[in-house]
N, C-alpha and C. Protein backbone atom coordinates (compact mmCIF):
# COMPACT_ATOMS: atom_id res chain seq x y z
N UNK A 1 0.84 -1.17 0.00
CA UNK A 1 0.00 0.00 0.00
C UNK A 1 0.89 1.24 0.00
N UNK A 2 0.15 2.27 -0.86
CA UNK A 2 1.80 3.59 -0.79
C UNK A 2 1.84 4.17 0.53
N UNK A 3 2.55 4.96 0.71
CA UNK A 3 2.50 5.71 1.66
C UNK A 3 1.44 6.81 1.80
N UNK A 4 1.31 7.60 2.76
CA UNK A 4 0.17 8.35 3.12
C UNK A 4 0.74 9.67 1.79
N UNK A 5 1.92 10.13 2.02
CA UNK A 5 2.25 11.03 1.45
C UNK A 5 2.31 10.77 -0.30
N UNK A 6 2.31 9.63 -0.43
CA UNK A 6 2.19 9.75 -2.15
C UNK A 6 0.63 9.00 -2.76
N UNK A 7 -0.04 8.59 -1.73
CA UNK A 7 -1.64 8.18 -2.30
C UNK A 7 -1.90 8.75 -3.55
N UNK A 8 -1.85 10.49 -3.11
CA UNK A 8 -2.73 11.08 -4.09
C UNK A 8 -2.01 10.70 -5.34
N UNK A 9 -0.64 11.19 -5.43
CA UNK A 9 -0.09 10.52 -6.73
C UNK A 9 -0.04 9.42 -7.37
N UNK A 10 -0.60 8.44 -6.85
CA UNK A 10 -0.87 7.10 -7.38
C UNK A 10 -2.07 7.26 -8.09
N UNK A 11 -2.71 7.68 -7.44
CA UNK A 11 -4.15 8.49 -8.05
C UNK A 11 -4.51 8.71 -9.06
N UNK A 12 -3.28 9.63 -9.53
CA UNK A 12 -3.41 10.78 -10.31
C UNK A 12 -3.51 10.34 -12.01
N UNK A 13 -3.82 11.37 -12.79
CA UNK A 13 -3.66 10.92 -14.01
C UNK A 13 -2.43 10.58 -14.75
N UNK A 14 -1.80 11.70 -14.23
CA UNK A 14 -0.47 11.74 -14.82
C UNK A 14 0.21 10.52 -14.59
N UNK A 15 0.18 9.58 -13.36
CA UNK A 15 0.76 8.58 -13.12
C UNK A 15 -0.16 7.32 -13.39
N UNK A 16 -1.28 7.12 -13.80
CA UNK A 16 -2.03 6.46 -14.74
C UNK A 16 -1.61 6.28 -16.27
N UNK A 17 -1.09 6.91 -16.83
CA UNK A 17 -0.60 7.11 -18.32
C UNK A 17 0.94 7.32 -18.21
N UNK A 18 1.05 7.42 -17.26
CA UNK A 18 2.91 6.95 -17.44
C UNK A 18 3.18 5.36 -17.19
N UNK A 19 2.45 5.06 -16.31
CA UNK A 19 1.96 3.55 -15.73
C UNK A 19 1.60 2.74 -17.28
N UNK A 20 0.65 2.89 -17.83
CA UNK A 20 0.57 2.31 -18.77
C UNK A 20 1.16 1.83 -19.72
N UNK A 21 1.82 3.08 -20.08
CA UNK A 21 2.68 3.19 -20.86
C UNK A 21 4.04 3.29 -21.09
N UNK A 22 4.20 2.90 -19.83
CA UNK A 22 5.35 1.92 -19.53
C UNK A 22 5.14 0.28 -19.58
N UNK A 23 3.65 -0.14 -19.27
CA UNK A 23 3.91 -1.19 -19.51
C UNK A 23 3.71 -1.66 -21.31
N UNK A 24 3.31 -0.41 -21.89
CA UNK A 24 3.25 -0.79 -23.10
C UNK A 24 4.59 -0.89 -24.23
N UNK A 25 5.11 0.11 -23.19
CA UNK A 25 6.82 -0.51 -23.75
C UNK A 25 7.14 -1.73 -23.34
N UNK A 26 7.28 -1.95 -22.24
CA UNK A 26 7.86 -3.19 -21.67
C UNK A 26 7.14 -4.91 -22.78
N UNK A 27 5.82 -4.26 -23.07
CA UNK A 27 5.46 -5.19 -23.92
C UNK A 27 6.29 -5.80 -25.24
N UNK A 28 6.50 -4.95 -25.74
CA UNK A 28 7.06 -4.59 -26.83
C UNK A 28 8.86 -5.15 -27.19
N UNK A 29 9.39 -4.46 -25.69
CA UNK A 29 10.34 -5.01 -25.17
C UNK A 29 10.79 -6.57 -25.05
N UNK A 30 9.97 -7.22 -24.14
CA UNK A 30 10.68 -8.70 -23.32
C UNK A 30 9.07 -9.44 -23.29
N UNK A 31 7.79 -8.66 -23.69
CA UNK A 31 6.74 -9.43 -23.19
C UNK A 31 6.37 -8.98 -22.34
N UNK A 32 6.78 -7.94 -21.52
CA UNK A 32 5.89 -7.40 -20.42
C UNK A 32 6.91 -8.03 -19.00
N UNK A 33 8.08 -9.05 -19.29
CA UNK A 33 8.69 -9.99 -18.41
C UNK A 33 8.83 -9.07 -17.05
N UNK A 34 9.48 -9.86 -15.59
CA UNK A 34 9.77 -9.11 -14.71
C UNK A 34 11.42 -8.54 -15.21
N UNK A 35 11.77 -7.54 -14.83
CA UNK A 35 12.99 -6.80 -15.29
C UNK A 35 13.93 -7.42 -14.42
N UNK A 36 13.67 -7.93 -13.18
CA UNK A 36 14.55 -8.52 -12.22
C UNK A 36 14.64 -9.88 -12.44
N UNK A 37 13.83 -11.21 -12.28
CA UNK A 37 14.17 -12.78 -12.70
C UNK A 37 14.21 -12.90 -14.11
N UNK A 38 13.19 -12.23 -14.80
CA UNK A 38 13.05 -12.73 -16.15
C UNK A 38 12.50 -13.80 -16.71
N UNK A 39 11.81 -14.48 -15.43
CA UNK A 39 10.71 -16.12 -15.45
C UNK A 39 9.39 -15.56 -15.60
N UNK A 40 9.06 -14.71 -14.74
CA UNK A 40 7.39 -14.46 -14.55
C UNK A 40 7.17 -13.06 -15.51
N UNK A 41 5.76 -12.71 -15.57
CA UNK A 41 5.38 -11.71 -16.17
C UNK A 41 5.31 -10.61 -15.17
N UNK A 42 5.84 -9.33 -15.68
CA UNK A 42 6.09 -8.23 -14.74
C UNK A 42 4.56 -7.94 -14.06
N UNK A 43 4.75 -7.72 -12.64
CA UNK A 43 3.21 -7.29 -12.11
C UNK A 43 2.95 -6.03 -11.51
N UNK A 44 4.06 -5.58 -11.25
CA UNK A 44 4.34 -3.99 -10.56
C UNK A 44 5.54 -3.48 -11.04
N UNK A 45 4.63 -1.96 -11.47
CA UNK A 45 5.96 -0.76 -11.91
C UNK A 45 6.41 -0.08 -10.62
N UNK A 46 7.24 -0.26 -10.99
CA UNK A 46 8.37 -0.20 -9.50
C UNK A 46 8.87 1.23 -9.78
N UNK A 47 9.14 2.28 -8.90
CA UNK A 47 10.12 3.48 -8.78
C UNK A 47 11.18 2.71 -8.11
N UNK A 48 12.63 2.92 -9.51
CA UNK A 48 14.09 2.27 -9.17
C UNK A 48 14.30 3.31 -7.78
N UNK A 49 14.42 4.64 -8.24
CA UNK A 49 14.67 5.75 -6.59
C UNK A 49 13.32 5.87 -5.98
N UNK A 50 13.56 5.35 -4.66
CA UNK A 50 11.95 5.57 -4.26
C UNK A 50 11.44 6.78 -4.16
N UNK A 51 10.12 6.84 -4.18
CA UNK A 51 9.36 8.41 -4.40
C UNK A 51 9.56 8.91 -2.55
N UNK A 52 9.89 9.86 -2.32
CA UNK A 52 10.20 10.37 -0.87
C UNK A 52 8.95 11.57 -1.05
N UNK A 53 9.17 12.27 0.46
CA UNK A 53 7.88 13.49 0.22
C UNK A 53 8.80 15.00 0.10
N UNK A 54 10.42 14.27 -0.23
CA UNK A 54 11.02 15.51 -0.78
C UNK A 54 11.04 15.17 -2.28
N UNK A 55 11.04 14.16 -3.49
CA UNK A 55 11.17 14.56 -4.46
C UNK A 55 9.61 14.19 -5.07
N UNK A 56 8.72 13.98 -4.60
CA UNK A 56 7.21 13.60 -4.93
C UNK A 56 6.77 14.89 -6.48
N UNK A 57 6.82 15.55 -6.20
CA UNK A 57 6.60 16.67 -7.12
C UNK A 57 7.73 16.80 -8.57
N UNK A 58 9.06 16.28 -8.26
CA UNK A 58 10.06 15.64 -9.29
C UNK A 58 9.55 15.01 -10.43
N UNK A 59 8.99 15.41 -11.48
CA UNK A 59 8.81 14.57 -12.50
C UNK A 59 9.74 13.39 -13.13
N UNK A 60 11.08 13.89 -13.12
CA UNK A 60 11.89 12.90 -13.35
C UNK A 60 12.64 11.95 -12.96
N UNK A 61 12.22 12.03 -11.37
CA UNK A 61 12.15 10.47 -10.11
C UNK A 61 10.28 10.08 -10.38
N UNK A 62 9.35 11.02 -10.68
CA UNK A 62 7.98 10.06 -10.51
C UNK A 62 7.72 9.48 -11.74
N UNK A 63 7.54 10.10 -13.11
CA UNK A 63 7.16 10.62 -13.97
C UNK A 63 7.76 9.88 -15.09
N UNK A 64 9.23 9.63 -15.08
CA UNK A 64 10.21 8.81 -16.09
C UNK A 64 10.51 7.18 -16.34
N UNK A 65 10.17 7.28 -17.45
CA UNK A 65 10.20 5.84 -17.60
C UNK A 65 11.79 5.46 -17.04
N UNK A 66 12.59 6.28 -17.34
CA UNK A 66 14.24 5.49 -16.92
C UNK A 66 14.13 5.57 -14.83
N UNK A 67 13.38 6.23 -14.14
CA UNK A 67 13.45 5.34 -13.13
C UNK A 67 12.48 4.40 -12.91
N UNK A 68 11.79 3.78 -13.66
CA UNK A 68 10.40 2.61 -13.62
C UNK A 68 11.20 0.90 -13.90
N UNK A 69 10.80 0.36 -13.07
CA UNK A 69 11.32 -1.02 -13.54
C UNK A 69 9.75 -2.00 -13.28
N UNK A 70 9.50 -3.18 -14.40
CA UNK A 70 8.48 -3.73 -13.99
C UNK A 70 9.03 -5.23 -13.61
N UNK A 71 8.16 -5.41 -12.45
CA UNK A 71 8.89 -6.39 -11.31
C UNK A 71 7.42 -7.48 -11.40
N UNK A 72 7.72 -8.74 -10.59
CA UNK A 72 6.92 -9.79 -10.99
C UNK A 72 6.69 -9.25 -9.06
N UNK A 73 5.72 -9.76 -8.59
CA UNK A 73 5.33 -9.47 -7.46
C UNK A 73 6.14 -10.20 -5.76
N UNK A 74 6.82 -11.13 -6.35
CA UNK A 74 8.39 -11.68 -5.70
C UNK A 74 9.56 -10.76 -5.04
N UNK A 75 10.10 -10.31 -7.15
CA UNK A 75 11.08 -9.68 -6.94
C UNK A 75 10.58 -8.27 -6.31
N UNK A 76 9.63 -8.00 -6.20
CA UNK A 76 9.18 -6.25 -6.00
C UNK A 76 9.25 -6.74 -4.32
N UNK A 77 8.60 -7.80 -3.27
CA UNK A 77 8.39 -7.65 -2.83
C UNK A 77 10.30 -8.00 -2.00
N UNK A 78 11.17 -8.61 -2.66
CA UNK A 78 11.91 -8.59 -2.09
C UNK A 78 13.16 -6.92 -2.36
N UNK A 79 12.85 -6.43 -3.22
CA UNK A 79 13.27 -5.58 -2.67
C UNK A 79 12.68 -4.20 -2.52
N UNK A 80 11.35 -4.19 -1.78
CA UNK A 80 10.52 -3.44 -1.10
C UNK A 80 10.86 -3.58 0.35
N UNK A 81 10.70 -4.97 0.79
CA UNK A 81 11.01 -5.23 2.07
C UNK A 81 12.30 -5.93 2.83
N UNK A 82 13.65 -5.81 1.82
CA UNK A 82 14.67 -6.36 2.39
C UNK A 82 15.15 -5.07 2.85
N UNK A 83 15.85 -5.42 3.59
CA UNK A 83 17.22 -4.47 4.36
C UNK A 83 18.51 -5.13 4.47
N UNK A 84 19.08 -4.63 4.09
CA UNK A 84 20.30 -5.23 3.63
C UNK A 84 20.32 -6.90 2.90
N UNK A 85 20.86 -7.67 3.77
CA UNK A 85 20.76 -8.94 3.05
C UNK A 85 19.31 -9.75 4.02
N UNK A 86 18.92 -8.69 4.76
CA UNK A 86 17.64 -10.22 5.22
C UNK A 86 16.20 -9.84 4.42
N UNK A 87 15.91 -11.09 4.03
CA UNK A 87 14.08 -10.42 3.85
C UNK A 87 13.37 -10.78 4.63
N UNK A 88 12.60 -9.49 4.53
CA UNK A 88 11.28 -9.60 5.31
C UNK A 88 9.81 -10.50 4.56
N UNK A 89 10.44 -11.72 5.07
CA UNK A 89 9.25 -13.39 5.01
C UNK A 89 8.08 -13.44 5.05
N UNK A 90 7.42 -12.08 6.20
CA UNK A 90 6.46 -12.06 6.90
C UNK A 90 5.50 -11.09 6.43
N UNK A 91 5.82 -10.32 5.25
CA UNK A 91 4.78 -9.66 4.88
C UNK A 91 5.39 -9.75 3.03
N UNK A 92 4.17 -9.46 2.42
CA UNK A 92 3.83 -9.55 1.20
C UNK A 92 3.06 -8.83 0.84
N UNK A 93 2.54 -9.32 -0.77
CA UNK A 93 0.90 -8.15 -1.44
C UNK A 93 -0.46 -9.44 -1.74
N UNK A 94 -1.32 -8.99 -1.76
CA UNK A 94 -1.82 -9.35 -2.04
C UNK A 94 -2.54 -9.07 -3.82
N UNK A 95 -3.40 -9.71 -4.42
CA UNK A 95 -3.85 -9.37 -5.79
C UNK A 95 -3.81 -7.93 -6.07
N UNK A 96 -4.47 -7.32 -5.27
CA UNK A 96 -4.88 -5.98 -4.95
C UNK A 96 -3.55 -4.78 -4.77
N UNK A 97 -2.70 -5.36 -4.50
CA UNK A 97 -1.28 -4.84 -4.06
C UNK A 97 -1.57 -4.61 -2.86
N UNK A 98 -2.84 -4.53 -1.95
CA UNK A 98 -1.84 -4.33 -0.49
C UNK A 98 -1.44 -5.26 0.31
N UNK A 99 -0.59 -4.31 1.39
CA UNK A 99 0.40 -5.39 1.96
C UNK A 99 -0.67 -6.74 3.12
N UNK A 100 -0.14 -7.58 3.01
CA UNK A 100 -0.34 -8.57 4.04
C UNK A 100 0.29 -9.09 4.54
N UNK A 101 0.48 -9.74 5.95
CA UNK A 101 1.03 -10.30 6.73
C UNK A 101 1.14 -11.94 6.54
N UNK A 102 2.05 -12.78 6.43
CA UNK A 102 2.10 -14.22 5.75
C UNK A 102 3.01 -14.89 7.14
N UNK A 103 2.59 -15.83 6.77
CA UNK A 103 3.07 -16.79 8.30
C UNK A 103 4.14 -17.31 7.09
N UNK A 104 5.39 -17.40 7.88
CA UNK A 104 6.74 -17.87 7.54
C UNK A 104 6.74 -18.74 7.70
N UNK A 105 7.48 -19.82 6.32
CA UNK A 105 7.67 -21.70 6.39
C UNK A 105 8.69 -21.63 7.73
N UNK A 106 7.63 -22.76 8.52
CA UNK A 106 7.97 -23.67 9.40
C UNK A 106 9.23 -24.30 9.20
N UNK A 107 10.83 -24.41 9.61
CA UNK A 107 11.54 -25.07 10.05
C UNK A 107 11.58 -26.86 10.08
N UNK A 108 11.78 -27.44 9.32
CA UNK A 108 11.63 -28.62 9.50
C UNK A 108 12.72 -29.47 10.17
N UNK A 109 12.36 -29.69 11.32
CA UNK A 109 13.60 -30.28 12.61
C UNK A 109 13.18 -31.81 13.18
């Protein structure tokens, strides 16, 4: 789910038709593939620099296809929620993209 501070821009038109049409390149491109494994079909356009609520108004961190990558819902979620080298197991997206909480595979001992 975005943050409070960039909702509206998800919203918006302008990022509706950059959205698209990015994935209509990407079509064109690889098939629409994820830009990161290259197995699955891309499911989320990703901001490579994340959108902050200092450059939100930046057209060319929100707005540009050269910071957009389209990610299969895996790779987005691993690096949405890693920090450094651990990931975070325990939360994910759902269809909808928002986040959910996932019970981590059990240890087999």
């Amino acid at each position: 789910m975005a943050k409070e501070y960039a909702k509206k821009f998800y919203k918006s038109k302008a990022w509706q038709v950059c959205r698209q049409s990015f994935i209509a390149k990407r079509v064109t491109v690889d098939g629409a593939m994820c830009e990161h494994c290259g197995d699955v079909p891309g499911y989320i356009v990703d901001h490579i620099k994340e959108i902050t609520p200092n450059n939100i108004d930046d057209p060319n961190v929100t707005l540009s296809h050269d910071n957009l990558q389209y990610l299969c819902l895996e790779c987005h979620n691993v690096k949405t929620f890693s920090t450094g080298s651990s990931v975070r197991k325990d939360i994910g997206f759902d269809e909808q993209g928002n986040v959910i909480h996932v019970s981590p595979p059990l240890n087999n001992r």
